[in-house]
N, C-alpha and C. Protein backbone atom coordinates (compact mmCIF):
# COMPACT_ATOMS: atom_id res chain seq x y z
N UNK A 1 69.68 -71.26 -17.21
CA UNK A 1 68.27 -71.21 -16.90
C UNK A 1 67.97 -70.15 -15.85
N UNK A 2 68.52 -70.28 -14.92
CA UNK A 2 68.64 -68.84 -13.89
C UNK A 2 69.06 -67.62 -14.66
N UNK A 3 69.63 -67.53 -15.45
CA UNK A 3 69.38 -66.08 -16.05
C UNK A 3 68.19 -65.70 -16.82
N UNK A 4 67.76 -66.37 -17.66
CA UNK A 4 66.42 -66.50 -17.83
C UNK A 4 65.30 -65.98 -17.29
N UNK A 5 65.50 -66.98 -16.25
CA UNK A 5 63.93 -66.84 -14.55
C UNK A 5 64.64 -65.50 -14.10
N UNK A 6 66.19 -64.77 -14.07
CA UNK A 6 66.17 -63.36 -13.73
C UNK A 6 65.47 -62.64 -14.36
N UNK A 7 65.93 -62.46 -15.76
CA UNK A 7 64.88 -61.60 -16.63
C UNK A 7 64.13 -61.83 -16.82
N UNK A 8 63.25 -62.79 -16.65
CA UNK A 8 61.57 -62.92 -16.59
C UNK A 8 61.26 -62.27 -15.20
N UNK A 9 62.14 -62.51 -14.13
CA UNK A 9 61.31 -61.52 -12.80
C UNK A 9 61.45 -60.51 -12.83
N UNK A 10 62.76 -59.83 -13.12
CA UNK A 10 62.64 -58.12 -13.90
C UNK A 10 61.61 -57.77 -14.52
N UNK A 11 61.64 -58.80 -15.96
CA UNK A 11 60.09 -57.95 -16.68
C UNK A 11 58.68 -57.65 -16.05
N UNK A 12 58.40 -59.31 -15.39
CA UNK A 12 57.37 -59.37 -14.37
C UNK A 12 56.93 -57.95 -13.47
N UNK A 13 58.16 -57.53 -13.02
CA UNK A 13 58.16 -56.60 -12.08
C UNK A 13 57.84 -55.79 -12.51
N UNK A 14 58.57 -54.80 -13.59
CA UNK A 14 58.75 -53.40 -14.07
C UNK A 14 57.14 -53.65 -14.70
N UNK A 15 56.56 -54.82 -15.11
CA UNK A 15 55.30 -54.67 -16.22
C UNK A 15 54.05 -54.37 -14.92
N UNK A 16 54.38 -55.46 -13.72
CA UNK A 16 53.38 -55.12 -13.01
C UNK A 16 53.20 -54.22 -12.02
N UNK A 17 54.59 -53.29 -11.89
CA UNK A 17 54.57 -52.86 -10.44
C UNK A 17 54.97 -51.29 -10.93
N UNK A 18 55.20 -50.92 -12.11
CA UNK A 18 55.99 -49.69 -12.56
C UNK A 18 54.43 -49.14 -13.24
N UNK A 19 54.15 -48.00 -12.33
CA UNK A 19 52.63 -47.20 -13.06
C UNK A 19 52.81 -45.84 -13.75
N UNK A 20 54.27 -45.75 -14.15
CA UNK A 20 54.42 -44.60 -14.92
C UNK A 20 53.39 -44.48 -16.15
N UNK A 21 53.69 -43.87 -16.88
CA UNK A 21 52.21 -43.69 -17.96
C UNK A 21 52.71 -42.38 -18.74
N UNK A 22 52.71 -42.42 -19.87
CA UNK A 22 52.87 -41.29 -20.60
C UNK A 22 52.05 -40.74 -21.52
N UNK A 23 51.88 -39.70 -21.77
CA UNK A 23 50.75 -38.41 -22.59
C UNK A 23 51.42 -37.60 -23.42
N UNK A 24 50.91 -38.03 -24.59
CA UNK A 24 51.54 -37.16 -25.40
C UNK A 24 50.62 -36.01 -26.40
N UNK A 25 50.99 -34.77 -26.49
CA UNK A 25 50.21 -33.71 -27.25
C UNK A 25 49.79 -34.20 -28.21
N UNK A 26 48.21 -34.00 -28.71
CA UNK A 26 47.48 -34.05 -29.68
C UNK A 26 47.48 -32.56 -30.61
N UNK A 27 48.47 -33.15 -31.82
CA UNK A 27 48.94 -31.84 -32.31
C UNK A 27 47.82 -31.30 -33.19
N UNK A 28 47.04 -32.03 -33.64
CA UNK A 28 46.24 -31.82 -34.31
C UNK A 28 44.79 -31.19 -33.57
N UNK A 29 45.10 -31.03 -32.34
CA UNK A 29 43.59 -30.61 -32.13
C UNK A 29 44.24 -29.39 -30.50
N UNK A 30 45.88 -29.45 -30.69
CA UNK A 30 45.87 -27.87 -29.22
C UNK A 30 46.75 -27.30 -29.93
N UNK A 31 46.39 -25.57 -29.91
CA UNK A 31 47.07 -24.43 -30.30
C UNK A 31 47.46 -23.50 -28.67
N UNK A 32 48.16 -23.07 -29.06
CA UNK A 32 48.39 -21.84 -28.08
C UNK A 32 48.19 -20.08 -28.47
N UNK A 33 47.55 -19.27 -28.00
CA UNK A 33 47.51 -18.06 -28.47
C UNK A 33 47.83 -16.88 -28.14
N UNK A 34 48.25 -15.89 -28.73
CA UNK A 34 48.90 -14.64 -27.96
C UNK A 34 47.96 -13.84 -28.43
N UNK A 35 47.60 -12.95 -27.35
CA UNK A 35 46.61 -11.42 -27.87
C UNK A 35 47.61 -10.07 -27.01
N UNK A 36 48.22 -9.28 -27.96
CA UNK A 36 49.02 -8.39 -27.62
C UNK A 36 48.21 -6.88 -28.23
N UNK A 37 48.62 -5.78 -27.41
CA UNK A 37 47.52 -4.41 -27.80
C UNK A 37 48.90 -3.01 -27.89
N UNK A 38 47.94 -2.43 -28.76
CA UNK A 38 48.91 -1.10 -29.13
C UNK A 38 47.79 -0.10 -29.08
N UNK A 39 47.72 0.97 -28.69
CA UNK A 39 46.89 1.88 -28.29
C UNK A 39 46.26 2.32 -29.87
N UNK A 40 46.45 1.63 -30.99
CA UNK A 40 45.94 1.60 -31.99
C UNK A 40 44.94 0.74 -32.43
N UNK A 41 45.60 -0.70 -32.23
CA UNK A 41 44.79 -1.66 -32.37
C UNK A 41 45.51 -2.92 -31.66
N UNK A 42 44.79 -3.92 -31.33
CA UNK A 42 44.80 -4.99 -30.81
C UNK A 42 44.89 -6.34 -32.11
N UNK A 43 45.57 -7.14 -31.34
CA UNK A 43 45.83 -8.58 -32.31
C UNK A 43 46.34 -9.76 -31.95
N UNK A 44 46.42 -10.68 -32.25
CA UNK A 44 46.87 -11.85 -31.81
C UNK A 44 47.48 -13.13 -32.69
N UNK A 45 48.07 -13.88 -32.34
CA UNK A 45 49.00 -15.09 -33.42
C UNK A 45 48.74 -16.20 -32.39
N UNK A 46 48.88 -17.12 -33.57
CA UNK A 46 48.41 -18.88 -33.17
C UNK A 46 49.43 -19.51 -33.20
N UNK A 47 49.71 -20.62 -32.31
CA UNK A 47 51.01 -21.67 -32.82
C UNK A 47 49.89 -22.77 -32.87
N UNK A 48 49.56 -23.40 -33.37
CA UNK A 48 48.97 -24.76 -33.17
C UNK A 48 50.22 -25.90 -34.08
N UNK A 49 51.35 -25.79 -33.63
CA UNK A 49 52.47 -26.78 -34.33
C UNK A 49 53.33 -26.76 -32.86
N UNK A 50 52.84 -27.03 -32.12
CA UNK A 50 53.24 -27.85 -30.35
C UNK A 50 53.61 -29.38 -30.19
N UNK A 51 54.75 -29.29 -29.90
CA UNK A 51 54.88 -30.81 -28.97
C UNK A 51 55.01 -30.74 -27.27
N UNK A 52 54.60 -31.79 -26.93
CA UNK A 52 54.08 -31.68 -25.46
C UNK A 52 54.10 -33.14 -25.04
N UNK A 53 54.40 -33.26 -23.78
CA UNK A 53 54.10 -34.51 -23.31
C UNK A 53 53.61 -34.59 -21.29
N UNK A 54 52.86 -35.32 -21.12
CA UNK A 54 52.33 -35.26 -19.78
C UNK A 54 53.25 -36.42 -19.08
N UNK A 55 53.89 -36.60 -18.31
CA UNK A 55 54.07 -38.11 -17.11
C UNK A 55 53.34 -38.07 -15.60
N UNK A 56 52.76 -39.18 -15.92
CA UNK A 56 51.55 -39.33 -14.70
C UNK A 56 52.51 -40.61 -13.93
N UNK A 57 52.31 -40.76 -12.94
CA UNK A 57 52.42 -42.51 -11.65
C UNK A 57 51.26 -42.31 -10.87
N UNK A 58 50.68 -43.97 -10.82
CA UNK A 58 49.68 -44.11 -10.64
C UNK A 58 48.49 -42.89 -10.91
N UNK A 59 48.33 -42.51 -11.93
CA UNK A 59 47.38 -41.63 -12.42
C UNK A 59 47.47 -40.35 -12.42
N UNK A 60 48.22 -39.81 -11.48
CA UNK A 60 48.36 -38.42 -11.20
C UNK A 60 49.19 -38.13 -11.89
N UNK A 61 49.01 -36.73 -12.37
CA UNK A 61 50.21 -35.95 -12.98
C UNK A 61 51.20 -35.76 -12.83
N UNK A 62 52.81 -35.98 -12.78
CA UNK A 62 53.83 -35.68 -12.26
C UNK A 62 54.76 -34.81 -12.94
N UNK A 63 54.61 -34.70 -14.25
CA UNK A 63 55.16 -33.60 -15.31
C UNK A 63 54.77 -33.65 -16.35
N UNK A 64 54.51 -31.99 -16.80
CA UNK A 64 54.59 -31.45 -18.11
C UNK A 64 55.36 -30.91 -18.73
N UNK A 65 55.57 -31.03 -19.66
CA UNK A 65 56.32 -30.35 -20.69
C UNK A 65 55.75 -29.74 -21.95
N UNK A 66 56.00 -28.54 -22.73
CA UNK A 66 55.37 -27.97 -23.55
C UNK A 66 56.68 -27.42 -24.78
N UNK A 67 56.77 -27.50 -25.79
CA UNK A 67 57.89 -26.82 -26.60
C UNK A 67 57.36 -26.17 -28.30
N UNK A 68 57.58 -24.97 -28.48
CA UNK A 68 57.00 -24.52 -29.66
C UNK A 68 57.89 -23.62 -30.30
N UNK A 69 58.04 -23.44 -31.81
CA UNK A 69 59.06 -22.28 -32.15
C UNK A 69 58.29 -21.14 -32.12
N UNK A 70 58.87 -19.84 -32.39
CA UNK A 70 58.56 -19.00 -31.89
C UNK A 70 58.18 -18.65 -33.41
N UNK A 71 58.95 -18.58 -34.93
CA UNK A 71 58.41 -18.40 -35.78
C UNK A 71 57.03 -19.17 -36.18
N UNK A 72 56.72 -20.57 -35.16
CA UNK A 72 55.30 -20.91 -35.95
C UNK A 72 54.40 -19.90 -35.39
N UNK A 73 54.31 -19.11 -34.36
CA UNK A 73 53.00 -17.92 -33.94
C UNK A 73 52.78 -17.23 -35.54
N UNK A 74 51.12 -17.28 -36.25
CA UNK A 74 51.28 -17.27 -36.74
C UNK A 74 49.78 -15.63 -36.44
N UNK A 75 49.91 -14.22 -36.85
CA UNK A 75 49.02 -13.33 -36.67
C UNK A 75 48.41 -13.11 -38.05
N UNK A 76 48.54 -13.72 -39.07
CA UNK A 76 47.95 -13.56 -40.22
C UNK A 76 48.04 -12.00 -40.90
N UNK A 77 49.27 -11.43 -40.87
CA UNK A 77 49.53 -10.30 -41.46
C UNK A 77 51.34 -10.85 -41.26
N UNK A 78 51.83 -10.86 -42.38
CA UNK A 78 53.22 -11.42 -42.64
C UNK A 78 54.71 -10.13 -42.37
N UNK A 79 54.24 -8.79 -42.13
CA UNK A 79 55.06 -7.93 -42.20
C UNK A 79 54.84 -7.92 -40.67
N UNK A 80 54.23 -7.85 -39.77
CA UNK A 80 53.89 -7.78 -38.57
C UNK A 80 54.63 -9.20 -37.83
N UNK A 81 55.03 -10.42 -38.81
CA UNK A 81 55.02 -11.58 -37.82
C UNK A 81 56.70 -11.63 -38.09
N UNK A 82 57.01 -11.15 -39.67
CA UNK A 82 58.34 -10.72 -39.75
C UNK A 82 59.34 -10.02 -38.90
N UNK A 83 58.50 -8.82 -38.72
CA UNK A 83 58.91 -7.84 -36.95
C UNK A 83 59.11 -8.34 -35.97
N UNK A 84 58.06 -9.38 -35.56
CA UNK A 84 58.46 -9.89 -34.34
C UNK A 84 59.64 -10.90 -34.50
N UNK A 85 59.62 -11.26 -35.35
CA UNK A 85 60.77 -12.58 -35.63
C UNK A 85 62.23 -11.68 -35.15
N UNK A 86 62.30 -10.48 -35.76
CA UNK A 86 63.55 -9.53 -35.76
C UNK A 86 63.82 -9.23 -34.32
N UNK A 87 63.02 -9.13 -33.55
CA UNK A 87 62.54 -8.36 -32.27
C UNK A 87 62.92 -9.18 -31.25
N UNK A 88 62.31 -10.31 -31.40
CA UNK A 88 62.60 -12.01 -30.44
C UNK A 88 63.67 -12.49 -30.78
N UNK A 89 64.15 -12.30 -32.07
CA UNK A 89 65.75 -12.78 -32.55
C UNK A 89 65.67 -14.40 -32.32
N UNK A 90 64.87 -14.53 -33.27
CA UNK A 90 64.29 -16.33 -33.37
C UNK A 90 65.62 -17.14 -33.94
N UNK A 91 66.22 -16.77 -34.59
CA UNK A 91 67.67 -17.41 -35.35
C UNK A 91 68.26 -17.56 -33.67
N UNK A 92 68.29 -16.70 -32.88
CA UNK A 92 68.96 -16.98 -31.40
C UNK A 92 68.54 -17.80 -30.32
N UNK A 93 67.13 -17.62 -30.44
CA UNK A 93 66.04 -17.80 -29.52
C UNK A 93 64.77 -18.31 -29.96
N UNK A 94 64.87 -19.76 -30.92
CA UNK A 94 64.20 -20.42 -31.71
C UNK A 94 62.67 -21.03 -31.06
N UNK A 95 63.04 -21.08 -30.24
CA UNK A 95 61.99 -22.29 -29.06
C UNK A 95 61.09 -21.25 -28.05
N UNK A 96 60.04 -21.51 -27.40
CA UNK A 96 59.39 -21.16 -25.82
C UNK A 96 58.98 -22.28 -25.53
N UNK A 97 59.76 -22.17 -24.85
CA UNK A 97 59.73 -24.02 -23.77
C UNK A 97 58.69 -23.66 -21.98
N UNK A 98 57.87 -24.33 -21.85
CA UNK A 98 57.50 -24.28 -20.30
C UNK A 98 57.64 -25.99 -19.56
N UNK A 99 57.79 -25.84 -18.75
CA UNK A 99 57.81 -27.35 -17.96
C UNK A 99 57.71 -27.06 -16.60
N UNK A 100 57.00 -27.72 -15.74
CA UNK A 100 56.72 -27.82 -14.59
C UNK A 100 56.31 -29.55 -13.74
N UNK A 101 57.11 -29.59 -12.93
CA UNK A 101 56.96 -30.65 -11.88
C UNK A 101 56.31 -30.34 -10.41
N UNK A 102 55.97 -29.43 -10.70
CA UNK A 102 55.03 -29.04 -9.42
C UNK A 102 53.48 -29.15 -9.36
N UNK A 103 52.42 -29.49 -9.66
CA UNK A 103 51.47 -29.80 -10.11
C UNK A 103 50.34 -30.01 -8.84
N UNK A 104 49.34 -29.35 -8.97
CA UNK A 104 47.97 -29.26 -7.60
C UNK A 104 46.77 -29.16 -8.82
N UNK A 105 46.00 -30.25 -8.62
CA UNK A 105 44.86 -30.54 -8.72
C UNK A 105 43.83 -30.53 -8.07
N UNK A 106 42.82 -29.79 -8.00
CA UNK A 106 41.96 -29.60 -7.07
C UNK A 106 40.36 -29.45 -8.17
N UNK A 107 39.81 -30.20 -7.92
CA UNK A 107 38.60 -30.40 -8.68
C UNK A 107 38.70 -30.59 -10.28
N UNK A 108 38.51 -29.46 -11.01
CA UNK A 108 38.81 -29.45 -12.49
C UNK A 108 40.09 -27.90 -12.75
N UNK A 109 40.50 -27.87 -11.30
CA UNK A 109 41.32 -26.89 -11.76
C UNK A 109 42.48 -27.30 -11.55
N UNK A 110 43.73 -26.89 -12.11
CA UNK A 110 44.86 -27.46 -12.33
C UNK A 110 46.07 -26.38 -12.20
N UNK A 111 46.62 -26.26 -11.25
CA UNK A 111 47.71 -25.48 -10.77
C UNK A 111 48.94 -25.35 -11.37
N UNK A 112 50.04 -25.20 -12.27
CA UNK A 112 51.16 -25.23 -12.71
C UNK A 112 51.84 -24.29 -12.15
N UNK A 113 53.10 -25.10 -11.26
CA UNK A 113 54.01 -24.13 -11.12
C UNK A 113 55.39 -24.49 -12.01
N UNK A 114 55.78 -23.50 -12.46
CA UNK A 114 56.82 -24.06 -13.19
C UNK A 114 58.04 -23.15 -13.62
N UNK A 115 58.04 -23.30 -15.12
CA UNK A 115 59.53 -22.09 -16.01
C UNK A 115 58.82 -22.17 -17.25
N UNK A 116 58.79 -21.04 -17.39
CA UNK A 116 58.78 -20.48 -18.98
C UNK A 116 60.24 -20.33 -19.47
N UNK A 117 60.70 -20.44 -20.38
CA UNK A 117 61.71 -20.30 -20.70
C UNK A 117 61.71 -19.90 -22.37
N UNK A 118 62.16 -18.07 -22.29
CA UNK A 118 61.56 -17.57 -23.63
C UNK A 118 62.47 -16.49 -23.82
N UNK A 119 63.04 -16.20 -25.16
CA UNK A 119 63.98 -14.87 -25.94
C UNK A 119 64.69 -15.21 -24.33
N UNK A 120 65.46 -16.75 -24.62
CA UNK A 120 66.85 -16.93 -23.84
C UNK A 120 66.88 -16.52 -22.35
N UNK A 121 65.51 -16.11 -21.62
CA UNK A 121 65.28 -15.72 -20.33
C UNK A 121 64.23 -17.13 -19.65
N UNK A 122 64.41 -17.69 -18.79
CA UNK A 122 63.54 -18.32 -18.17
C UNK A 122 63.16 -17.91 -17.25
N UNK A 123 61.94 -18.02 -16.43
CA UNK A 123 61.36 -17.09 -15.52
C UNK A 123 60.43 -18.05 -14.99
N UNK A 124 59.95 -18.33 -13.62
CA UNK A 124 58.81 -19.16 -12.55
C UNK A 124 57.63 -18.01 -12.62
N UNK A 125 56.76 -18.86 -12.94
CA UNK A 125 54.95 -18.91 -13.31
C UNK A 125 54.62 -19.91 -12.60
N UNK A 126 53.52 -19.27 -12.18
CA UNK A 126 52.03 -20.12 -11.22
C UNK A 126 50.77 -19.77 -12.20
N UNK A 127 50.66 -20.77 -12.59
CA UNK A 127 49.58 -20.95 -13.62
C UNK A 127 47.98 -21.50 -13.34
N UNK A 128 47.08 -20.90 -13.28
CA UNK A 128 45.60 -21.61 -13.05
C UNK A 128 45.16 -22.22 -14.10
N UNK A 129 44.65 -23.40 -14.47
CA UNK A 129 43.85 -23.63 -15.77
C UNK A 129 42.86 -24.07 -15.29
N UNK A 130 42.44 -24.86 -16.25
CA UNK A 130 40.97 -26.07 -16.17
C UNK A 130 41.66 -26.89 -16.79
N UNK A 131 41.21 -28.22 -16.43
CA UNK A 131 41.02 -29.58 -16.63
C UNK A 131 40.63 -30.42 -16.95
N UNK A 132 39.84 -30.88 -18.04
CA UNK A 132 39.19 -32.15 -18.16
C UNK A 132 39.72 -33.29 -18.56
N UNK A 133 40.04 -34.93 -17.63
CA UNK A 133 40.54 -35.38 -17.90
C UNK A 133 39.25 -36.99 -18.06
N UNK A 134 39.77 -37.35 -18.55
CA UNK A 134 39.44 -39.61 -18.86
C UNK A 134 40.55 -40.28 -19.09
N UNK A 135 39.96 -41.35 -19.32
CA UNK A 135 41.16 -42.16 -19.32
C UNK A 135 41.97 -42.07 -20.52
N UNK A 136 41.87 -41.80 -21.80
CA UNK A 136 42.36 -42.30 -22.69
C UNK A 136 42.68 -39.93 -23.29
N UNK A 137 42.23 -39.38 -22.38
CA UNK A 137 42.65 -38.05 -22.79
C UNK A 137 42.41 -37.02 -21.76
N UNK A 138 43.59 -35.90 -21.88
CA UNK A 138 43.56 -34.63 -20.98
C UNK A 138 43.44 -33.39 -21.67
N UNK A 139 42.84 -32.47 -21.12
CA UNK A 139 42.48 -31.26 -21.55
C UNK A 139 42.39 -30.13 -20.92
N UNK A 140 43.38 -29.37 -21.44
CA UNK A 140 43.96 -28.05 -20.61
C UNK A 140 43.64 -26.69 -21.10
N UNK A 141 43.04 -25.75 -20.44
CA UNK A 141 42.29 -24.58 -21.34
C UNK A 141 42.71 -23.99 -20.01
N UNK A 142 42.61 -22.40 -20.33
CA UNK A 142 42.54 -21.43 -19.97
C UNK A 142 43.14 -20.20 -20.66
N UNK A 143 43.64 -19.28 -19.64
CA UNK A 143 44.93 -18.14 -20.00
C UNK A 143 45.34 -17.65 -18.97
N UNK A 144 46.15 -16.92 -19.08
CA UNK A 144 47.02 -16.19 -18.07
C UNK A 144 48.07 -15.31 -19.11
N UNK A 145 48.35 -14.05 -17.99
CA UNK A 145 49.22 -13.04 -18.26
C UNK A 145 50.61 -13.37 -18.36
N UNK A 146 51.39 -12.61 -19.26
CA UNK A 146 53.10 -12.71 -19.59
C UNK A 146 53.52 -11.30 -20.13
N UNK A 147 54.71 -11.04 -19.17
CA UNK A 147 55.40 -9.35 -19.36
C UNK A 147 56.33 -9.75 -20.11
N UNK A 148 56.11 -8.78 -21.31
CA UNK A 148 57.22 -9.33 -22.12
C UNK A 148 59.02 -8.50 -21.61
N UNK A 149 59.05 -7.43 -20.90
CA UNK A 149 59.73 -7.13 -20.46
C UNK A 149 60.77 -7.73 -19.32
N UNK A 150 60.18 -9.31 -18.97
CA UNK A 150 60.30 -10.15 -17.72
C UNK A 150 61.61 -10.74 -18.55
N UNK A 151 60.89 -11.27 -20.29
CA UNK A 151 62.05 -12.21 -21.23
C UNK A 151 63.16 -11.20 -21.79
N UNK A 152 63.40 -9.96 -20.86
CA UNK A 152 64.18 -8.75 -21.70
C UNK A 152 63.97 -8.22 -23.21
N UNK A 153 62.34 -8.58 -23.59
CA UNK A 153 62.74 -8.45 -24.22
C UNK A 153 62.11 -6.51 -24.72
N UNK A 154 62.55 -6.27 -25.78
CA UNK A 154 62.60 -4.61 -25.94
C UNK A 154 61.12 -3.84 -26.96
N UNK A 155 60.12 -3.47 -25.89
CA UNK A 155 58.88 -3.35 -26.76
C UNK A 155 59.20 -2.41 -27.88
N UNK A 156 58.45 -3.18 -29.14
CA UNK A 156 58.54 -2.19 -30.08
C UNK A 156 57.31 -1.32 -29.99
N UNK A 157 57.77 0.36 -30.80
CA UNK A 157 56.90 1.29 -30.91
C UNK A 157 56.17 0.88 -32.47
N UNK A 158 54.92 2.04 -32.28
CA UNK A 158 54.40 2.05 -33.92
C UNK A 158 54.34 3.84 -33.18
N UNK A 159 53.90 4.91 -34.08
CA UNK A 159 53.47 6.06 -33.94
C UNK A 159 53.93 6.49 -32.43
N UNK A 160 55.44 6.46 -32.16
CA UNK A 160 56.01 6.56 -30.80
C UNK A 160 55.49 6.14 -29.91
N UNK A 161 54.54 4.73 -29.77
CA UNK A 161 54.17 4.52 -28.78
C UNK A 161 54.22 2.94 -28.50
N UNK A 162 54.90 2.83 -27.70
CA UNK A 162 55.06 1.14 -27.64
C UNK A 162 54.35 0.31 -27.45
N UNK A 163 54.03 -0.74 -28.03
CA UNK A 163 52.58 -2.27 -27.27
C UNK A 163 52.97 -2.29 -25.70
N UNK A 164 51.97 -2.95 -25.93
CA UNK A 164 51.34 -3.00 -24.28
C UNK A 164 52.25 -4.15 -23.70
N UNK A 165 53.02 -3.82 -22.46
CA UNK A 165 54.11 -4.62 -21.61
C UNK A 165 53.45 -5.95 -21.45
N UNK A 166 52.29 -6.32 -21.47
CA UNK A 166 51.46 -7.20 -20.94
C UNK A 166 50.71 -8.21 -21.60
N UNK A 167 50.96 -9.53 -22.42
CA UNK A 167 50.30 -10.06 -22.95
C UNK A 167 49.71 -11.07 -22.22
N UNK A 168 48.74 -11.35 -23.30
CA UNK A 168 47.26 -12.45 -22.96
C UNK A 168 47.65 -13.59 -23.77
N UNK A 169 48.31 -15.03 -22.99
CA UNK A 169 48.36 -16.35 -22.90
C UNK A 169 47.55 -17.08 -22.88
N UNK A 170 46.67 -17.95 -24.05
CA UNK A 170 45.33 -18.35 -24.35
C UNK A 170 45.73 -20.10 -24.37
N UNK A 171 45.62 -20.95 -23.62
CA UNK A 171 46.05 -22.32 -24.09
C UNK A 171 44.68 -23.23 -24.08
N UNK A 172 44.96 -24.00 -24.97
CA UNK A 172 44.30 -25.00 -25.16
C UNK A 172 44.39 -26.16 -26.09
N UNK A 173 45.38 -27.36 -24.93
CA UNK A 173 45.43 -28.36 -25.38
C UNK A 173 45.13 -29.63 -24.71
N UNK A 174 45.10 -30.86 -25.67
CA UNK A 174 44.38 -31.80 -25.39
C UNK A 174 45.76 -33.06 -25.71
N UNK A 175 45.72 -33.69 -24.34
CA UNK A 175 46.94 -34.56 -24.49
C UNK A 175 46.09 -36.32 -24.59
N UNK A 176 46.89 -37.15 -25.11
CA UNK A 176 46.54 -38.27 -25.99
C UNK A 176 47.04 -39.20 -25.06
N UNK A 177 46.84 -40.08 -24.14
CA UNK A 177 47.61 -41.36 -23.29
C UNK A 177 47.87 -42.57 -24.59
N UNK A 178 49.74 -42.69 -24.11
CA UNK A 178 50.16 -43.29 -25.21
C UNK A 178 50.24 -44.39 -24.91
């Protein structure tokens, strides 16, 4: 009978006193986007096939996590998304993973400090977004800059002239409390 009344005060405990909380990506409604430029023309590719998950205690955020393959970016011209596949060496370097446990909230803006981790290089980012959160969902928008030269990796030319070192990081997703 005392083992019993133990594990009933364990459960008791962990049910009433443990405020972890977990968030998980709403795949169906956040993409991520890249807009990259060549002194020719400009363009951009979508992943909206993301898994993600938020951990909050007592309400606050305490980590994110983000994970996407690199073949789902998708620019809607297939010889162009082929290139990059060759370029990023996706068979090697399948994933772009970010995660951060550092986290500042300040009104509706939302601070990430964290790791990108991309073409087998991980690298620390301080990230600004926006925020909108309730109870039952979170929502993360903004963008920010990424050198692709940071992930080693090797710009390709068109007409001897290489894309632009510097891409435009477009996010916007919406996480689901599970």
């Amino acid at each position: 009978m005392a083992k019993y009344f133990f594990i009933l005060l364990l459960y008791l405990n962990n049910f009433l006193f443990a405020q972890n909380s977990d968030w998980t990506l709403d795949t169906d409604n956040s993409l991520i986007k890249y807009e990259a430029s060549h002194f020719l023309h400009d363009w951009s590719g979508i992943n909206d096939n993301l898994k993600g998950v938020i951990v909050t205690d007592d309400n606050e955020i305490q980590k994110i996590a983000l994970v996407g393959l690199v073949k789902d970016f998708d620019s809607n011209n297939t010889s162009r998304d082929a290139n990059s596949h060759q370029i990023l060496e996706i068979l090697k370097y399948p994933q772009v993973k970010f995660f951060s446990d550092k986290i500042n909230i300040n009104g509706d803006e939302i601070v990430l400090n964290g790791f990108i981790n991309f073409h087998g290089k991980t690298i620390s980012k301080e990230i600004y977004l926006i925020m909108k959160k309730d109870k039952r969902k979170i929502e993360i928008s903004g963008d920010f800059n990424l050198v692709l030269t940071d992930f080693d990796i090797e710009l390709p030319s068109f007409m001897f002239k290489k894309i632009r070192n510097n891409i435009n990081i477009i996010i916007d997703i919406i996480f689901l409390k599970v």
